[in-house]
PDB file of N, CA and C in Angstrom:
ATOM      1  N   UNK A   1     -11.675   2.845  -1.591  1.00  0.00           N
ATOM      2  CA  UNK A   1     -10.774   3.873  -2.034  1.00  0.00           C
ATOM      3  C   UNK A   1     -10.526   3.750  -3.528  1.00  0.00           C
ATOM      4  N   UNK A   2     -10.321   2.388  -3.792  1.00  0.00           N
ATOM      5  CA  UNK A   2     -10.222   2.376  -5.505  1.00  0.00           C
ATOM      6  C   UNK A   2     -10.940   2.481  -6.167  1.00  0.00           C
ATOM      7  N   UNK A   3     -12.688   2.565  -5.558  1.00  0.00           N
ATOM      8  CA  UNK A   3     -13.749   2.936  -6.429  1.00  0.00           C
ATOM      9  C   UNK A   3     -13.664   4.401  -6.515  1.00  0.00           C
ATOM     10  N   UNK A   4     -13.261   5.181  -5.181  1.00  0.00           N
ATOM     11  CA  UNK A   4     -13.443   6.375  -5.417  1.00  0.00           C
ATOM     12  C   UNK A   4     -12.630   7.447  -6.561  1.00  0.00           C
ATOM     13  N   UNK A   5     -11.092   6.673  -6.275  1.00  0.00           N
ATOM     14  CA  UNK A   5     -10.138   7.105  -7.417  1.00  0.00           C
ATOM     15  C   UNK A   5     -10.673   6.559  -8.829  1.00  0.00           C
ATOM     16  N   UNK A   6     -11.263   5.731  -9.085  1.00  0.00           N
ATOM     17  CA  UNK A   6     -11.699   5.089 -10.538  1.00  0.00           C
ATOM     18  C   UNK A   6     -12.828   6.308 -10.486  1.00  0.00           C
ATOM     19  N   UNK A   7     -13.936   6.885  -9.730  1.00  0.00           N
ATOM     20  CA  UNK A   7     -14.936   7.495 -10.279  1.00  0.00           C
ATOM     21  C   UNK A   7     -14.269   9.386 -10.155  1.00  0.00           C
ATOM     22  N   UNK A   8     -13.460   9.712  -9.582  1.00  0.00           N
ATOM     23  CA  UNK A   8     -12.628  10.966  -9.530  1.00  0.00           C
ATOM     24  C   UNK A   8     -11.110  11.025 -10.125  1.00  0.00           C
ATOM     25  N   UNK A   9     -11.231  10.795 -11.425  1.00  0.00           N
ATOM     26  CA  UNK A   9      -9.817  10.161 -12.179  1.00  0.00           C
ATOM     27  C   UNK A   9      -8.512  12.048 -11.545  1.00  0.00           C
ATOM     28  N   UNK A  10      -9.636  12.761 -11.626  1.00  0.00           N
ATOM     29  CA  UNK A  10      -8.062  14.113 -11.541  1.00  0.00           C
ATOM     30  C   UNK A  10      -7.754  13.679  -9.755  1.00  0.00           C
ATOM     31  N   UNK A  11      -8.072  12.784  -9.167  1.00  0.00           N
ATOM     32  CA  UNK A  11      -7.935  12.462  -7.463  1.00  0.00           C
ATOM     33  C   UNK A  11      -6.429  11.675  -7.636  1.00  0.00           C
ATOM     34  N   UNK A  12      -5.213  11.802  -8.208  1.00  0.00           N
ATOM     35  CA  UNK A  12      -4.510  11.264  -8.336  1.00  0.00           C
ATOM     36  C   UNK A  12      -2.960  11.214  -7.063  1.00  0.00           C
ATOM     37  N   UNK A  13      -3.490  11.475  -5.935  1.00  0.00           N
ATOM     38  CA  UNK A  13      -3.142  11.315  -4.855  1.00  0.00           C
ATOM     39  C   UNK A  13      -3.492  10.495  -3.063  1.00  0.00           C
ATOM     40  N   UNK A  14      -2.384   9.630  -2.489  1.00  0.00           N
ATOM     41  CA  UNK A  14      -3.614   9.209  -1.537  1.00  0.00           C
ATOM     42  C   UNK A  14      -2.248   9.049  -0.620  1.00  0.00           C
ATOM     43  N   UNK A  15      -2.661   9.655   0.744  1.00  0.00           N
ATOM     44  CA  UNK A  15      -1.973   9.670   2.174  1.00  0.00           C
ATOM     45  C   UNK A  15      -1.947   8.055   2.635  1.00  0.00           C
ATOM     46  N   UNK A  16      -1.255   7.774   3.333  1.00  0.00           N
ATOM     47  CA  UNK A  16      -1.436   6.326   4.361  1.00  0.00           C
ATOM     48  C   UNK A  16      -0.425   6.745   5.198  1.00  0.00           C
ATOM     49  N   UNK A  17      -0.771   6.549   6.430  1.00  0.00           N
ATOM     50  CA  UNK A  17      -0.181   6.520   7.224  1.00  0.00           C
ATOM     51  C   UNK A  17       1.217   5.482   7.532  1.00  0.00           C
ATOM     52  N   UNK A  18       0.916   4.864   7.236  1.00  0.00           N
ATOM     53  CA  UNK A  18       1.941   3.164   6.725  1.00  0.00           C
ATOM     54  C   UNK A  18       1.367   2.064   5.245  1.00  0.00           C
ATOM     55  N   UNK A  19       2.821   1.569   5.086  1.00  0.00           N
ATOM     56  CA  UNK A  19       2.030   0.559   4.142  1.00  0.00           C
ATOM     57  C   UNK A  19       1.177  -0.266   4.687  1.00  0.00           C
ATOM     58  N   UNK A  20       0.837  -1.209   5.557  1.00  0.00           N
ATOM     59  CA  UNK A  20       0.107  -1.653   5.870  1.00  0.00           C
ATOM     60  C   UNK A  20      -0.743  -1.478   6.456  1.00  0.00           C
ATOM     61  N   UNK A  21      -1.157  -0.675   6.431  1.00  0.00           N
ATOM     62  CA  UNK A  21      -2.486   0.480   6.569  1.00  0.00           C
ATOM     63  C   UNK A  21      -2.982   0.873   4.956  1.00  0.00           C
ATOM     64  N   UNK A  22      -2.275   0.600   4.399  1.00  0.00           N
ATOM     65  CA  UNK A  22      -2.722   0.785   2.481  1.00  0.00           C
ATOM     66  C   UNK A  22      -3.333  -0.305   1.682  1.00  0.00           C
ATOM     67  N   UNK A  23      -2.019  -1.405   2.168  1.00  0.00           N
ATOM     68  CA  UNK A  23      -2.431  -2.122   1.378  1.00  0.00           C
ATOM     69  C   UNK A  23      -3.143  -4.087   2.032  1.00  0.00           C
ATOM     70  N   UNK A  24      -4.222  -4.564   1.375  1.00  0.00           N
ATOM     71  CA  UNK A  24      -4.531  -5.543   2.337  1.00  0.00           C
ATOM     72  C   UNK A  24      -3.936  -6.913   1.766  1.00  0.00           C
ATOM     73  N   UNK A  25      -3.538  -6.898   0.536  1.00  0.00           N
ATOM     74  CA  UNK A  25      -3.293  -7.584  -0.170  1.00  0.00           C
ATOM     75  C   UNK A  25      -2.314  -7.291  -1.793  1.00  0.00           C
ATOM     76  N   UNK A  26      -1.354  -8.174  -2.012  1.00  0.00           N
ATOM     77  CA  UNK A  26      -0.298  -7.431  -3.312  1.00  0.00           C
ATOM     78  C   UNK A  26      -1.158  -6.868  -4.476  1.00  0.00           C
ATOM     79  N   UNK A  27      -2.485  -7.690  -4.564  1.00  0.00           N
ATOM     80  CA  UNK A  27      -3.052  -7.017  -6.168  1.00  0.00           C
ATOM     81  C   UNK A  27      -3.744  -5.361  -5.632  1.00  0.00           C
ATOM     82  N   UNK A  28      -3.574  -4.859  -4.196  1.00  0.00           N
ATOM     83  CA  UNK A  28      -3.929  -3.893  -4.009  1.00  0.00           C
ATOM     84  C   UNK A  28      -2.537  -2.552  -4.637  1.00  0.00           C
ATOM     85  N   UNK A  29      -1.474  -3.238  -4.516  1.00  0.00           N
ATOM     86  CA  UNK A  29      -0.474  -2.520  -4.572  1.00  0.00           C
ATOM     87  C   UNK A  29      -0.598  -2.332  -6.089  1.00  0.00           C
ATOM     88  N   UNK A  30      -0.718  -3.303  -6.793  1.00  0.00           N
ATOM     89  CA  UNK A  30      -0.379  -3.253  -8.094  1.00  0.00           C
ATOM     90  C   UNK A  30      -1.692  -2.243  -9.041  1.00  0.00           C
ATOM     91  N   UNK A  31      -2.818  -2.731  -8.210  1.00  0.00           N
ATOM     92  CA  UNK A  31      -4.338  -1.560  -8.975  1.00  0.00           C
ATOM     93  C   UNK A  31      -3.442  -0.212  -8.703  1.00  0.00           C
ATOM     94  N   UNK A  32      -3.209   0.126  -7.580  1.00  0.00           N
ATOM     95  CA  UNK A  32      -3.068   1.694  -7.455  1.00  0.00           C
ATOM     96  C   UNK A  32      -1.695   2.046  -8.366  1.00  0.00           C
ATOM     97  N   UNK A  33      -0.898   1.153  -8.539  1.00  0.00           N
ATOM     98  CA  UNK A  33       0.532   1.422  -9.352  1.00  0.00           C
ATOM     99  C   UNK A  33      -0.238   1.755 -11.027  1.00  0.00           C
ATOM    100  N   UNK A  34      -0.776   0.402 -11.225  1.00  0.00           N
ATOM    101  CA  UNK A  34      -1.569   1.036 -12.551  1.00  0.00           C
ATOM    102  C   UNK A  34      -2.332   1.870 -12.583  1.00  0.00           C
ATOM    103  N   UNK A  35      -3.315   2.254 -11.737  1.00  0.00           N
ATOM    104  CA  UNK A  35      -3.927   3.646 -11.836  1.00  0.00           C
ATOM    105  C   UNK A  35      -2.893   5.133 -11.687  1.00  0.00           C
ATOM    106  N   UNK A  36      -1.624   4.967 -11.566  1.00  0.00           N
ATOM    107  CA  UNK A  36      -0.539   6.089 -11.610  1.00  0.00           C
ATOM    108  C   UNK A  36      -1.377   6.748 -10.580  1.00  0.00           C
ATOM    109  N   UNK A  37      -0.951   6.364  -9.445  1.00  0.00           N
ATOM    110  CA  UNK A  37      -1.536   7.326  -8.313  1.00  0.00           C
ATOM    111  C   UNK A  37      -0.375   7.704  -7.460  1.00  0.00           C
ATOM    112  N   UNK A  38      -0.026   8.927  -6.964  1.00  0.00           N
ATOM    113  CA  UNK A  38       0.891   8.886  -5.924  1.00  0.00           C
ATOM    114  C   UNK A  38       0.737   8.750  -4.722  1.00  0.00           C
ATOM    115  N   UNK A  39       1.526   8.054  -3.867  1.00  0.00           N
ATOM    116  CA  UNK A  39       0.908   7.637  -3.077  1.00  0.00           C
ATOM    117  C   UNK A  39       2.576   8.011  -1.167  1.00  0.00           C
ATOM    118  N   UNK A  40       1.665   8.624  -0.782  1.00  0.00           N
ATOM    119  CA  UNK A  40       2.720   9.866   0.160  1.00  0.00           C
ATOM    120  C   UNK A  40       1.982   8.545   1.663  1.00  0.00           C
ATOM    121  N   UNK A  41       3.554   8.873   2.236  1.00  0.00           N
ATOM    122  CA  UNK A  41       3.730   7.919   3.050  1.00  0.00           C
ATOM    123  C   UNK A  41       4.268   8.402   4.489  1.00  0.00           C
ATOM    124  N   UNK A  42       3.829   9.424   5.015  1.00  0.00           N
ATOM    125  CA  UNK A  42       4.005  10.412   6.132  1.00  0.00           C
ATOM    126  C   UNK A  42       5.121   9.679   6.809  1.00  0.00           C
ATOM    127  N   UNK A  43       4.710   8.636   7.651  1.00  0.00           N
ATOM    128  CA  UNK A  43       5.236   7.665   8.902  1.00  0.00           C
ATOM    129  C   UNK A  43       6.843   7.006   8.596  1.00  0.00           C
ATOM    130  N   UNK A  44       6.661   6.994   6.914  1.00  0.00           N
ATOM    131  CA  UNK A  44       7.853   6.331   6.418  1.00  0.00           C
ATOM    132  C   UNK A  44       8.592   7.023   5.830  1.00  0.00           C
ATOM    133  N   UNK A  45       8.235   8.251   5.321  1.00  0.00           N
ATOM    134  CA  UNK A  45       8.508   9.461   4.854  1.00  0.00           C
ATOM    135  C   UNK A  45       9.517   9.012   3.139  1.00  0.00           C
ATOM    136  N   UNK A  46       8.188   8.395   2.910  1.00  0.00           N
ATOM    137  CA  UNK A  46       8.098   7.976   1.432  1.00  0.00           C
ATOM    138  C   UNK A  46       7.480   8.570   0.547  1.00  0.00           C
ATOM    139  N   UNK A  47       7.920   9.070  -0.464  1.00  0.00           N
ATOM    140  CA  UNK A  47       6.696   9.448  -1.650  1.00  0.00           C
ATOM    141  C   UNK A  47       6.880   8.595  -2.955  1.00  0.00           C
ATOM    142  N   UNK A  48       5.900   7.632  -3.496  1.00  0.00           N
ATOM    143  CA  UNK A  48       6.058   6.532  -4.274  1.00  0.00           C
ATOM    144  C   UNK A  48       5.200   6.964  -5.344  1.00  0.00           C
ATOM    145  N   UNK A  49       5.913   7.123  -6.602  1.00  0.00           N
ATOM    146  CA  UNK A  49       4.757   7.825  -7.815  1.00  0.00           C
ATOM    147  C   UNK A  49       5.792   6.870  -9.178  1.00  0.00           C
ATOM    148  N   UNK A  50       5.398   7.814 -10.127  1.00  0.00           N
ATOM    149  CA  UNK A  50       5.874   7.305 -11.585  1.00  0.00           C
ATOM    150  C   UNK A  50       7.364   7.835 -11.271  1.00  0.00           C
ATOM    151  N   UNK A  51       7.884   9.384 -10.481  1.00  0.00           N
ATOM    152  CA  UNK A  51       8.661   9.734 -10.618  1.00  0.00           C
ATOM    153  C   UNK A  51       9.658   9.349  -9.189  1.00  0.00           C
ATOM    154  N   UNK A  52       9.102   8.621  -8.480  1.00  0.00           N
ATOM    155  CA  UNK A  52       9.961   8.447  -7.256  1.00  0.00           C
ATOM    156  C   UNK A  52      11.274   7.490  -8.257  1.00  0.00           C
ATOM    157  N   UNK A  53      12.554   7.931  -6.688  1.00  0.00           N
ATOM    158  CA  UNK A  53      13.631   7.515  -6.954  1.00  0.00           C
ATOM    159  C   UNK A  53      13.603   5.446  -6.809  1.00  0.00           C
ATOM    160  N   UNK A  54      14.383   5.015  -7.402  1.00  0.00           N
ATOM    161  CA  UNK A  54      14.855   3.608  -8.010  1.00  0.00           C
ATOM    162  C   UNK A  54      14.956   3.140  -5.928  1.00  0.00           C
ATOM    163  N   UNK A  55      15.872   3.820  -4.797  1.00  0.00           N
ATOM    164  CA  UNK A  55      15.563   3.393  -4.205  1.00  0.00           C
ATOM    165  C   UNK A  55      14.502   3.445  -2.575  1.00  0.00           C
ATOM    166  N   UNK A  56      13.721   4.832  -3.069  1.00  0.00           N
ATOM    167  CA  UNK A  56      12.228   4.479  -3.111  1.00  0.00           C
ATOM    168  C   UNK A  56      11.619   3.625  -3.137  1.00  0.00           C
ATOM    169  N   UNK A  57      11.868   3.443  -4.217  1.00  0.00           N
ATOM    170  CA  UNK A  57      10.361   2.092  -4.404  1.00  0.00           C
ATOM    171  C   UNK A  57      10.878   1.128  -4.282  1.00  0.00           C
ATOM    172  N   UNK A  58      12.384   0.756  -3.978  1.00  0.00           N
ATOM    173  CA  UNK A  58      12.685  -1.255  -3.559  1.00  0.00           C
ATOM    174  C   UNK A  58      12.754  -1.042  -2.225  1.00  0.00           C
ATOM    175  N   UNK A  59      12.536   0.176  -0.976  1.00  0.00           N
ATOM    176  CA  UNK A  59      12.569   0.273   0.214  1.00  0.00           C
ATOM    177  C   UNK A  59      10.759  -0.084   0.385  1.00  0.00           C
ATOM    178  N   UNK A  60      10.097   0.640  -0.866  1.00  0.00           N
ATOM    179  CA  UNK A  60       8.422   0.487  -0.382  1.00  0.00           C
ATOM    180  C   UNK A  60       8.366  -0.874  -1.002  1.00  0.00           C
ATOM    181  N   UNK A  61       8.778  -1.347  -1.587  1.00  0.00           N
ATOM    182  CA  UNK A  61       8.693  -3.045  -2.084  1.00  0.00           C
ATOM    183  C   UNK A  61       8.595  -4.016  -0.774  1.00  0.00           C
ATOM    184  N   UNK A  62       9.689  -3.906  -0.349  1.00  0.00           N
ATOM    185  CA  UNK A  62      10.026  -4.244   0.883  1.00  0.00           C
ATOM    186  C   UNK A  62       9.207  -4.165   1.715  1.00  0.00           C
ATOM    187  N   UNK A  63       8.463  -2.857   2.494  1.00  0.00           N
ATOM    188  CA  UNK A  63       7.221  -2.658   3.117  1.00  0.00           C
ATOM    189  C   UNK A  63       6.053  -3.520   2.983  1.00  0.00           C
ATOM    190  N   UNK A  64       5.849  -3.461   1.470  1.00  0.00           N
ATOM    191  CA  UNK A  64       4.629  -4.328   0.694  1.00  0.00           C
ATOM    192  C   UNK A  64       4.726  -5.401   1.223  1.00  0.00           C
ATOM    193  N   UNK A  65       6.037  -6.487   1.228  1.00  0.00           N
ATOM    194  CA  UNK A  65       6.107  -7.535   1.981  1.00  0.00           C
ATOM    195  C   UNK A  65       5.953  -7.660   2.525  1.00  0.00           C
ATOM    196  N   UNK A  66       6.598  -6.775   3.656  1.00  0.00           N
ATOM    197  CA  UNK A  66       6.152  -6.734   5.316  1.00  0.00           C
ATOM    198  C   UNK A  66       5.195  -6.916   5.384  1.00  0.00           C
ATOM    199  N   UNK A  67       4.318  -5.578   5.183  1.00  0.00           N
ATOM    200  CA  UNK A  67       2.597  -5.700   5.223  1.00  0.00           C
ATOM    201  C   UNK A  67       2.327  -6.923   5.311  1.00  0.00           C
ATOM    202  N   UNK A  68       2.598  -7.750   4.102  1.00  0.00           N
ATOM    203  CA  UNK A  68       1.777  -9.247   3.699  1.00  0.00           C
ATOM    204  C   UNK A  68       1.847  -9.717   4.568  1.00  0.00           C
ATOM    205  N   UNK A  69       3.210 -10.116   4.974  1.00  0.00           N
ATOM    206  CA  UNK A  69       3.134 -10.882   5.944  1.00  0.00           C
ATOM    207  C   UNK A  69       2.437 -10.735   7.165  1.00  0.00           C
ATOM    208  N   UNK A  70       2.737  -9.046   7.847  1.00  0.00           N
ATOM    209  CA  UNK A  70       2.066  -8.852   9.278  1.00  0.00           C
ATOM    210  C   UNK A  70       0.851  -9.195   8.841  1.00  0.00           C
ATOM    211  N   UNK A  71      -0.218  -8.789   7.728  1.00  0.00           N
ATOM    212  CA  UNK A  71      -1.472  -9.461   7.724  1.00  0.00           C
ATOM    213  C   UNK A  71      -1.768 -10.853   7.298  1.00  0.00           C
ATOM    214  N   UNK A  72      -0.804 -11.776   6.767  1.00  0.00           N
ATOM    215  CA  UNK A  72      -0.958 -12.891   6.977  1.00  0.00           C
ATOM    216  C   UNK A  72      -0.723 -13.868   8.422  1.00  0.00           C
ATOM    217  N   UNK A  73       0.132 -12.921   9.105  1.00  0.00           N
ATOM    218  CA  UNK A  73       0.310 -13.355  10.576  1.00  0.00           C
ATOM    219  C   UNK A  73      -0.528 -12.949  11.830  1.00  0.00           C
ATOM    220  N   UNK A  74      -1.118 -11.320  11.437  1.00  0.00           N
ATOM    221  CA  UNK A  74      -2.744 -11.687  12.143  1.00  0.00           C
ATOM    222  C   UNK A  74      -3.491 -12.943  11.710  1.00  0.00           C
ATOM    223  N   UNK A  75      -4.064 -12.874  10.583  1.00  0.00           N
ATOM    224  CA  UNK A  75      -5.139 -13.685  10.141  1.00  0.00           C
ATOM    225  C   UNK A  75      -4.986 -15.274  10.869  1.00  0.00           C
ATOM    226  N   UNK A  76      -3.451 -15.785  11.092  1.00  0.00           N
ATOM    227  CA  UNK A  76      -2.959 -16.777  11.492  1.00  0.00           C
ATOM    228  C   UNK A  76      -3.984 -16.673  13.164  1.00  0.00           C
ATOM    229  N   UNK A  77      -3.105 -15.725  13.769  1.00  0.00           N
ATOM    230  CA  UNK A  77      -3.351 -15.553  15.271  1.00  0.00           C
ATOM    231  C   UNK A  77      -4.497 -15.442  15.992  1.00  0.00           C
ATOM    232  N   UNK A  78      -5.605 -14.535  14.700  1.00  0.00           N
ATOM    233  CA  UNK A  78      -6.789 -14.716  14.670  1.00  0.00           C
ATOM    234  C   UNK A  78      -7.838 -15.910  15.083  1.00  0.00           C
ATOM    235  N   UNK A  79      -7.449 -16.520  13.843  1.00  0.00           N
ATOM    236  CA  UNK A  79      -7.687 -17.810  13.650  1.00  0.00           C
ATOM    237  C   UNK A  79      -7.116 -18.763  14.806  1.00  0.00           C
ATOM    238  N   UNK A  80      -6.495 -18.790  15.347  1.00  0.00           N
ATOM    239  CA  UNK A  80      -5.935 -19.601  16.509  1.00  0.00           C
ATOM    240  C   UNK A  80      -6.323 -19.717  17.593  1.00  0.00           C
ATOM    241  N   UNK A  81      -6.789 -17.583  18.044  1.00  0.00           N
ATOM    242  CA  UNK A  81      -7.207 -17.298  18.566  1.00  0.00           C
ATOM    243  C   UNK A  81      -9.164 -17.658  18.822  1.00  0.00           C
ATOM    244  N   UNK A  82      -9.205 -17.850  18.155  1.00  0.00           N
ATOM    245  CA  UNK A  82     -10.644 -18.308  18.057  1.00  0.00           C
ATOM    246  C   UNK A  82     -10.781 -20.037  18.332  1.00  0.00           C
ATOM    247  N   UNK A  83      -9.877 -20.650  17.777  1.00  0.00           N
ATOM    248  CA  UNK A  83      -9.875 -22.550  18.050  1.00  0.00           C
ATOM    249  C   UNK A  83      -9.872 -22.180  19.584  1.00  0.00           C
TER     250      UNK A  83
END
């Protein structure tokens, strides 16, 4: 997805269904923040851009975490799951 927005720069929009469905990792959050992309959040009924509100984006902050963690706590279970 970030190659495609880097090679279609006017593509400055992208749906997810959830954050963690967006993002797999924090430096994912932070490429798309610097590429000024907006980024619409159906499920959470978020819209996170340059112009979203102050508490917007410490509710999607929050998410971001989440995410991490739920995918650091598969990867765990995964892994466990397999020993």
């Amino acid at each position: 997805m970030v190659q495609f927005l880097e090679k279609n720069p006017s593509c400055k929009t992208v749906i997810a269904e959830e954050t963690d469905r967006l993002y797999r990792n924090l430096r994912d959050c932070i490429t798309l923040e610097d590429m000024d992309v907006e980024i619409h959040l159906p499920k959470e009924g978020q819209i996170i851009g340059k112009n979203a509100k102050l508490q917007a984006k410490l509710v999607h902050s929050f998410h971001v975490v989440m995410a991490r963690n739920y995918i650091d706590n598969l990867r765990e279970e995964v892994k466990k799951g397999m020993r």
